[in-house]
PDB file of N, CA and C in Angstrom:
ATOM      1  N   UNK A   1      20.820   1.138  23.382  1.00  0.00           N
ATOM      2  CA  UNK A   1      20.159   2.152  22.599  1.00  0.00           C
ATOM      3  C   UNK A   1      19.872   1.597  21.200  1.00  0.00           C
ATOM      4  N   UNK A   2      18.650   2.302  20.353  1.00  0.00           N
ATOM      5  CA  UNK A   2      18.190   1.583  19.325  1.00  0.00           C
ATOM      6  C   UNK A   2      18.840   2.528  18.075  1.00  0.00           C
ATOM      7  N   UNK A   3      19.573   2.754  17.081  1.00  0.00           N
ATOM      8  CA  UNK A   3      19.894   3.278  16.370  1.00  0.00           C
ATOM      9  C   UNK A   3      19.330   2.916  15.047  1.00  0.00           C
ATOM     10  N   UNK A   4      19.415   3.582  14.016  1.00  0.00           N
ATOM     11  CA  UNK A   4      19.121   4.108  12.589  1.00  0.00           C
ATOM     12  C   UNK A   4      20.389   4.133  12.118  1.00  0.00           C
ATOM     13  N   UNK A   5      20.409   2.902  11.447  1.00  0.00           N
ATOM     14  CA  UNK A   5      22.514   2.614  10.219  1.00  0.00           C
ATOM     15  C   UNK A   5      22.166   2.489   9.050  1.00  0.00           C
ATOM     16  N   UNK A   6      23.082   2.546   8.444  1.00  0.00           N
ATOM     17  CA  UNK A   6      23.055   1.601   7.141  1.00  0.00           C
ATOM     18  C   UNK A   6      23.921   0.307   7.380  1.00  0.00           C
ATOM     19  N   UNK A   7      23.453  -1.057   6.661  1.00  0.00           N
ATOM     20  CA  UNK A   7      24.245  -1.981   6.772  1.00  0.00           C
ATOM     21  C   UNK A   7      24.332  -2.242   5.161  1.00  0.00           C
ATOM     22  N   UNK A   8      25.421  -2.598   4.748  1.00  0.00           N
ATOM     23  CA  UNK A   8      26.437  -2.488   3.829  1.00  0.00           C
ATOM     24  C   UNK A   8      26.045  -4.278   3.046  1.00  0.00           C
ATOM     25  N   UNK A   9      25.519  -4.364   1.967  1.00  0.00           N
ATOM     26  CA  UNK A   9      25.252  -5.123   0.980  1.00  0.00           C
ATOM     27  C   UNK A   9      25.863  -5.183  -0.396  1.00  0.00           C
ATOM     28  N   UNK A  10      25.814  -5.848  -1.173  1.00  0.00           N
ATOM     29  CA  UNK A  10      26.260  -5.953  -2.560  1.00  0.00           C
ATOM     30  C   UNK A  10      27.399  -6.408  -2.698  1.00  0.00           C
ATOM     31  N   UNK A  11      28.006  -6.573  -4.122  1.00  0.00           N
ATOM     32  CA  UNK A  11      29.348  -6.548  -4.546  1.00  0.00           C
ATOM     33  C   UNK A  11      30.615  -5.642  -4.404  1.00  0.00           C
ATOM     34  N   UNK A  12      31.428  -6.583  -4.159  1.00  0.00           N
ATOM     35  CA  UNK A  12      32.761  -5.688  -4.110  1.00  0.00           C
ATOM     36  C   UNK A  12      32.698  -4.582  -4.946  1.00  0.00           C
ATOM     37  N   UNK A  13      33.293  -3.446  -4.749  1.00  0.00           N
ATOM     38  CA  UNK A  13      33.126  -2.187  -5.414  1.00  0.00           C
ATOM     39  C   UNK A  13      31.857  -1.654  -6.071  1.00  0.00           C
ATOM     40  N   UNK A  14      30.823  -2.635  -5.372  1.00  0.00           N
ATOM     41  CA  UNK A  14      29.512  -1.963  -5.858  1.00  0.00           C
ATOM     42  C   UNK A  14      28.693  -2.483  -4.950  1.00  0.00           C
ATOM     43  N   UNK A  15      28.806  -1.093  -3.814  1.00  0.00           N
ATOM     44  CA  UNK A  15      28.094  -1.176  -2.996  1.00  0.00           C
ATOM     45  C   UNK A  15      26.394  -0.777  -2.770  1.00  0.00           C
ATOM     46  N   UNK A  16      25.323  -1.506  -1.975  1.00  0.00           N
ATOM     47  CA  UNK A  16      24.320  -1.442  -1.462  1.00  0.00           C
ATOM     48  C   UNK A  16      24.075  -1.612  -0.345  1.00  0.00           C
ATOM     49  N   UNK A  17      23.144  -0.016   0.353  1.00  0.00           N
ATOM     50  CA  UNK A  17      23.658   0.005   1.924  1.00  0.00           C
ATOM     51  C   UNK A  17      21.487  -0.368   1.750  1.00  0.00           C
ATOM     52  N   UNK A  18      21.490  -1.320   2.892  1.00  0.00           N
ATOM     53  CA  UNK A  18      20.008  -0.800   3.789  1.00  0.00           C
ATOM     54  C   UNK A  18      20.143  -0.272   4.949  1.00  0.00           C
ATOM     55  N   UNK A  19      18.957   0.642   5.000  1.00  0.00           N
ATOM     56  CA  UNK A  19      18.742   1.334   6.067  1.00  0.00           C
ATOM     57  C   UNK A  19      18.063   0.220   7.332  1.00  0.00           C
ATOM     58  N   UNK A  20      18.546   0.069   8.502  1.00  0.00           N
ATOM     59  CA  UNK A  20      17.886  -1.052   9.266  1.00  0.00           C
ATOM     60  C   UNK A  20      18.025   0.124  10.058  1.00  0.00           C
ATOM     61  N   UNK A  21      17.231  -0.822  11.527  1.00  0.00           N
ATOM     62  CA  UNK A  21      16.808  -0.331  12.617  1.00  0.00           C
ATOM     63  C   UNK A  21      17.596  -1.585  13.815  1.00  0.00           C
ATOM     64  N   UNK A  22      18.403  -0.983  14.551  1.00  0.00           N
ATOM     65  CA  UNK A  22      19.170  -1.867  15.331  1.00  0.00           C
ATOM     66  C   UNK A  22      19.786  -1.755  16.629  1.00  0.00           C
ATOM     67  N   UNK A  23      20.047  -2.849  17.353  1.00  0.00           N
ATOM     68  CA  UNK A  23      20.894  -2.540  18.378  1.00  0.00           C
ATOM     69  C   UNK A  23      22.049  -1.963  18.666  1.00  0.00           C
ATOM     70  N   UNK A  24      22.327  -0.860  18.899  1.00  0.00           N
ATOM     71  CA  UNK A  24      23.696  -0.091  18.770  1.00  0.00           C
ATOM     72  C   UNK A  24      24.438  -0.647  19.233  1.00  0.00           C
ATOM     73  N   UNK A  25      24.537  -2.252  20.067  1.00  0.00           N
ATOM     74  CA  UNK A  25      25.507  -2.979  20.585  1.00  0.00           C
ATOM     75  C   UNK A  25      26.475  -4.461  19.586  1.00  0.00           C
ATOM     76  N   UNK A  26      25.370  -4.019  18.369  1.00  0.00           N
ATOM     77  CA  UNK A  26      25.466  -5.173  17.509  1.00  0.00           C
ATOM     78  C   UNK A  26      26.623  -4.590  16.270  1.00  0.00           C
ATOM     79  N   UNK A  27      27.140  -5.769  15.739  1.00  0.00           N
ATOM     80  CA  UNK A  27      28.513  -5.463  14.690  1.00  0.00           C
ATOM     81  C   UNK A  27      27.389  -4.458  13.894  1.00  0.00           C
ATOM     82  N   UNK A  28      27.899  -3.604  12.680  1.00  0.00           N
ATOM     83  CA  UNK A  28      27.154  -3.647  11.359  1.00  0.00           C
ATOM     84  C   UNK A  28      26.415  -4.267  10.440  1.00  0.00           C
ATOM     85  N   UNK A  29      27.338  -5.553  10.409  1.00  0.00           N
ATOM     86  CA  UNK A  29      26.387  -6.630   9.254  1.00  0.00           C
ATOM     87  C   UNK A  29      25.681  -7.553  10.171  1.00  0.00           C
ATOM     88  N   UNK A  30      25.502  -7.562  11.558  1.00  0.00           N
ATOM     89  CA  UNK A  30      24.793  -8.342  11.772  1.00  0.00           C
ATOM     90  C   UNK A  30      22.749  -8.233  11.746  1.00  0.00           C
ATOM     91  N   UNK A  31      22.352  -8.694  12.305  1.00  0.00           N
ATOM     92  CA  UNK A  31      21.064  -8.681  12.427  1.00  0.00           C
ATOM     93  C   UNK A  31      20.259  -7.283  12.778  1.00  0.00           C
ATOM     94  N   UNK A  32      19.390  -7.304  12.404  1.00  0.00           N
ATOM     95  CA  UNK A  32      18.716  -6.486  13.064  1.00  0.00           C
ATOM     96  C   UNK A  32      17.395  -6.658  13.012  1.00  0.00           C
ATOM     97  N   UNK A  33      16.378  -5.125  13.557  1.00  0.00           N
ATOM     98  CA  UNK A  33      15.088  -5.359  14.314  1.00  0.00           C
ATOM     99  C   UNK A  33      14.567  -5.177  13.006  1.00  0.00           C
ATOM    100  N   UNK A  34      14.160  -3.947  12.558  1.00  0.00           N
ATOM    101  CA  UNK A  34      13.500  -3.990  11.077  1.00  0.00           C
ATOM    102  C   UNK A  34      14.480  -2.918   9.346  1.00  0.00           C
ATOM    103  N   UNK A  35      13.988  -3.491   8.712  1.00  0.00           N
ATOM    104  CA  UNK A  35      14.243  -2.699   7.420  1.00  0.00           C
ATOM    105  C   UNK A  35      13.748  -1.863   7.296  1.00  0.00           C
ATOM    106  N   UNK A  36      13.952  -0.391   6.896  1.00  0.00           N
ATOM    107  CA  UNK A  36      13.271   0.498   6.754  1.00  0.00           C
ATOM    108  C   UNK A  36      13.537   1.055   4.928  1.00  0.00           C
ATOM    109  N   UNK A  37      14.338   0.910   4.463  1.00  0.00           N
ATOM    110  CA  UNK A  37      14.823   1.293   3.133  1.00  0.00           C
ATOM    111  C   UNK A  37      15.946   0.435   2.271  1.00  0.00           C
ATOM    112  N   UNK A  38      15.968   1.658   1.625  1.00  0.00           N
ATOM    113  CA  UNK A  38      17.562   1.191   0.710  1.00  0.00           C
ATOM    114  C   UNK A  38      18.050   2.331   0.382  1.00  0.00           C
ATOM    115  N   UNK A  39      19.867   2.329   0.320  1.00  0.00           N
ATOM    116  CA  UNK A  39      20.310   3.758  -0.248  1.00  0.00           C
ATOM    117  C   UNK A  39      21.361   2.962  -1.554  1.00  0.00           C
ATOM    118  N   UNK A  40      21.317   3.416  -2.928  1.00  0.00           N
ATOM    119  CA  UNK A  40      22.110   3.069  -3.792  1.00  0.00           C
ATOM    120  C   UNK A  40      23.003   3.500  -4.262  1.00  0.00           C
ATOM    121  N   UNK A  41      24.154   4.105  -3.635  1.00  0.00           N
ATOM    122  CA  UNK A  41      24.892   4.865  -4.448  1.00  0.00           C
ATOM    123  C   UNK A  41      25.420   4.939  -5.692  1.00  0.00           C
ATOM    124  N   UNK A  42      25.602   3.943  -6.094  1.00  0.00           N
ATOM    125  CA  UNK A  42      26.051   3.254  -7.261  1.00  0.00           C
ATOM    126  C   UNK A  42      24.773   3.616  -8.766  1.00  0.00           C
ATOM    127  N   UNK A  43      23.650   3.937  -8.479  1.00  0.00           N
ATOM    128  CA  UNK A  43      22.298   4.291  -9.141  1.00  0.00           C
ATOM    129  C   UNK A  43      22.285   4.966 -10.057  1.00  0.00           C
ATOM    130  N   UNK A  44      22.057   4.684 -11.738  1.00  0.00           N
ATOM    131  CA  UNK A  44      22.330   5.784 -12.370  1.00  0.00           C
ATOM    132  C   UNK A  44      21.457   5.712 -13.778  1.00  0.00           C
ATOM    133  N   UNK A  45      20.628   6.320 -14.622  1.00  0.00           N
ATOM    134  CA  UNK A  45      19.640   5.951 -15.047  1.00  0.00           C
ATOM    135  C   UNK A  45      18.301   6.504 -14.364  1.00  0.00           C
ATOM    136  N   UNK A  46      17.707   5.509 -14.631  1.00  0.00           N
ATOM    137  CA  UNK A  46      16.283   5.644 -13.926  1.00  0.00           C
ATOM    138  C   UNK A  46      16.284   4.751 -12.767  1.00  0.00           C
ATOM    139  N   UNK A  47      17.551   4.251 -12.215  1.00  0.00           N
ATOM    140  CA  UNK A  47      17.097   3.112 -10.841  1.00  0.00           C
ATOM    141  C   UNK A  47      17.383   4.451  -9.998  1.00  0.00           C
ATOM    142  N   UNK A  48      16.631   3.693  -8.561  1.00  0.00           N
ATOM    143  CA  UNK A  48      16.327   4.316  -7.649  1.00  0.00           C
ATOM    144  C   UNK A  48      17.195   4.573  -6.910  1.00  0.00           C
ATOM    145  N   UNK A  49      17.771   5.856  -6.633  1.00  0.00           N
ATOM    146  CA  UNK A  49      18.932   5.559  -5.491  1.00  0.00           C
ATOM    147  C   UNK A  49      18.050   5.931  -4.333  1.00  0.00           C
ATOM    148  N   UNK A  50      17.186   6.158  -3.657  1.00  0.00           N
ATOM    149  CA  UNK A  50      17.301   6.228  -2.179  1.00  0.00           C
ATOM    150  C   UNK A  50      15.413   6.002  -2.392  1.00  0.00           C
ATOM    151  N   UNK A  51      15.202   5.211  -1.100  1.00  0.00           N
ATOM    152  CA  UNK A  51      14.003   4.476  -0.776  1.00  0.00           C
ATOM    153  C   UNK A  51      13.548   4.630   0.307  1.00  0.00           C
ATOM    154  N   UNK A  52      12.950   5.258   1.045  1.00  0.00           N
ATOM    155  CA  UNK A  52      12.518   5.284   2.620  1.00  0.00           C
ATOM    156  C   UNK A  52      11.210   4.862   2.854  1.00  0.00           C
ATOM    157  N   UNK A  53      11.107   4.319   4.113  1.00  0.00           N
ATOM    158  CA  UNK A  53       9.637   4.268   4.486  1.00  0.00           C
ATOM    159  C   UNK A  53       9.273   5.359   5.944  1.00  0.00           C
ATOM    160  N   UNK A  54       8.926   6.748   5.223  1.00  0.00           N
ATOM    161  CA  UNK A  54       9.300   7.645   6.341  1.00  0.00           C
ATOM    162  C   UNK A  54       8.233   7.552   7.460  1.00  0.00           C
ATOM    163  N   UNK A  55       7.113   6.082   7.395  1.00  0.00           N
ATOM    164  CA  UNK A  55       6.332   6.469   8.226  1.00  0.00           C
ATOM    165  C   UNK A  55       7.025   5.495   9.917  1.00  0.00           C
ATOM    166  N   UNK A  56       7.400   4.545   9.180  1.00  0.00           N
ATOM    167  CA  UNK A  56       8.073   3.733  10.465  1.00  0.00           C
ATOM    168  C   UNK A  56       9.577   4.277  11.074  1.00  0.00           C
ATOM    169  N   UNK A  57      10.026   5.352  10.101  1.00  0.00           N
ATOM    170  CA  UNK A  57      11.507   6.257  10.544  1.00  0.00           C
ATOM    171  C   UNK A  57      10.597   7.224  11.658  1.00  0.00           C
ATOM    172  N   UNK A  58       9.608   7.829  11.168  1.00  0.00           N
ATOM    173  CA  UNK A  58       9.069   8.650  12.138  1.00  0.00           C
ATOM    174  C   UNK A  58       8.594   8.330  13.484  1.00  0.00           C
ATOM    175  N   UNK A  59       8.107   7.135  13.308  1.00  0.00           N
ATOM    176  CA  UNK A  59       7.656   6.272  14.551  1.00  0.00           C
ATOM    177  C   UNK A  59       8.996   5.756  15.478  1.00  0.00           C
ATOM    178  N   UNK A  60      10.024   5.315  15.230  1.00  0.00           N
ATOM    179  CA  UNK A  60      11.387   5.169  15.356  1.00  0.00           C
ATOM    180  C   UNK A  60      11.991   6.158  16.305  1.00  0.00           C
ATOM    181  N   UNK A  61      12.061   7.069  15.389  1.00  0.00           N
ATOM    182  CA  UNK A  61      12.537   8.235  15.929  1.00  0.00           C
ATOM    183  C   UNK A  61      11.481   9.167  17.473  1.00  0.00           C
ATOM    184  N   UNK A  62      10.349   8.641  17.015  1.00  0.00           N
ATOM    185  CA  UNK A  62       9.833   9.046  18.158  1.00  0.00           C
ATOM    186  C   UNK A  62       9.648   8.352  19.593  1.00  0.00           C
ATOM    187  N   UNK A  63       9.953   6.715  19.062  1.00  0.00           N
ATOM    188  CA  UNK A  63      10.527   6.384  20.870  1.00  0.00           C
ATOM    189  C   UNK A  63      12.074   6.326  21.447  1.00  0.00           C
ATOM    190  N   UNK A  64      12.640   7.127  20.580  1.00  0.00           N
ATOM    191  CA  UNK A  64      13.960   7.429  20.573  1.00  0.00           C
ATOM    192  C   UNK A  64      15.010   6.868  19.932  1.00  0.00           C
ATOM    193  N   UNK A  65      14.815   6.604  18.993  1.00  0.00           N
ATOM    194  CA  UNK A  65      16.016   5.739  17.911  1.00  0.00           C
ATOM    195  C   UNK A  65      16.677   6.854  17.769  1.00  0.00           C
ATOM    196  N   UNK A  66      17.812   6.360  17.483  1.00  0.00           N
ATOM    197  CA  UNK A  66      19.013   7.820  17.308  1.00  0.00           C
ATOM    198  C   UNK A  66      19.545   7.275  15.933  1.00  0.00           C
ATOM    199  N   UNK A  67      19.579   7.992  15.033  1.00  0.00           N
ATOM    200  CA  UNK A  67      20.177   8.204  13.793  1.00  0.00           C
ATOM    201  C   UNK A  67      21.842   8.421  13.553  1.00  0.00           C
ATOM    202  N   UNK A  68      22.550   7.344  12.706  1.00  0.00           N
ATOM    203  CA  UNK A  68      23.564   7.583  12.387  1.00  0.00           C
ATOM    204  C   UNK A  68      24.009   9.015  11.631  1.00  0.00           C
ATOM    205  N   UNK A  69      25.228   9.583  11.210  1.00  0.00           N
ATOM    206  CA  UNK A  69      25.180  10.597  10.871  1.00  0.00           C
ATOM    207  C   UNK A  69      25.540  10.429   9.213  1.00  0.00           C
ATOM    208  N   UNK A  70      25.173   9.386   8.713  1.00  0.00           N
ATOM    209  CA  UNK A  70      25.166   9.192   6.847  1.00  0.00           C
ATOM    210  C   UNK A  70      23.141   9.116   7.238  1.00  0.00           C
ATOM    211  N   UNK A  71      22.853   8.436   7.798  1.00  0.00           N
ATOM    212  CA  UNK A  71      21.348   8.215   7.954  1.00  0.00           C
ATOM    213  C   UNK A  71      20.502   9.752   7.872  1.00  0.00           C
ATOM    214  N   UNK A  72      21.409  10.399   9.046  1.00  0.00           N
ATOM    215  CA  UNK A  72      20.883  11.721   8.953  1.00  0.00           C
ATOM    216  C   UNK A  72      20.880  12.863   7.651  1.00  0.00           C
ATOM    217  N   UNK A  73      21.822  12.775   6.843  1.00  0.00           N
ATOM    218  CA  UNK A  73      21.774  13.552   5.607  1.00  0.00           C
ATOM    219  C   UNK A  73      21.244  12.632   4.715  1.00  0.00           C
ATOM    220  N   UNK A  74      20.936  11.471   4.907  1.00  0.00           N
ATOM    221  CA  UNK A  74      20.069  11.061   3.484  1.00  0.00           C
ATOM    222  C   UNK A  74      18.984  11.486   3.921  1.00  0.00           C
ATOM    223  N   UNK A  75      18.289  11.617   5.511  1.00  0.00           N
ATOM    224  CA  UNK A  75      16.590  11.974   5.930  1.00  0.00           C
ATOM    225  C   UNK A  75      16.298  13.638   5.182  1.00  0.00           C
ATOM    226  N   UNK A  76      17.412  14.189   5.247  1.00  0.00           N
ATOM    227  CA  UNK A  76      17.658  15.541   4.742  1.00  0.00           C
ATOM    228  C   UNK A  76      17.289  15.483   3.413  1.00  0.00           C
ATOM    229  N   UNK A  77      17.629  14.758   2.722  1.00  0.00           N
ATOM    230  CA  UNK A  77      17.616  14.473   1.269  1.00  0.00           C
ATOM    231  C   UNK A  77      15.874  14.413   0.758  1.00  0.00           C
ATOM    232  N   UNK A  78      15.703  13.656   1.357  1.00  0.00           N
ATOM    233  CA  UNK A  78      13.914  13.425   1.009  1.00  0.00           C
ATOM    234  C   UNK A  78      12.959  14.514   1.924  1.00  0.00           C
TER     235      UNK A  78
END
């Protein structure tokens, strides 16, 4: 199955997740099929915390990618 994660980037205690598109059989940090975003938690100022490209999430989701459940309340978010 093709899932919707975040995989986990940045510095120790300052984390940066991307949103990928992946094999639900694969670790977290490993590879995946495509990038779709970025989520920043750490963001504060004028940087960006959350980035989507909702046209390839939509396309995704419509040959059945299944969404993690942090993935799913950030889609909520925008």
């Amino acid at each position: 199955m093709v899932k919707i994660r975040l995989s986990r980037g940045g510095a120790k205690k300052k984390p940066f997740y991307h949103v990928v598109v992946t094999d639900s059989r694969k670790r977290i940090g490993s590879g995946y099929i495509e990038r779709l975003g970025f989520f920043n938690p750490m963001a504060v100022g004028q940087e960006i915390k959350l980035r989507l490209n909702d046209e390839r999430i939509d396309y995704w989701l419509s040959v059945g990618a299944q969404t993690s459940d942090r993935v799913s309340k950030l889609l909520k978010q925008t």
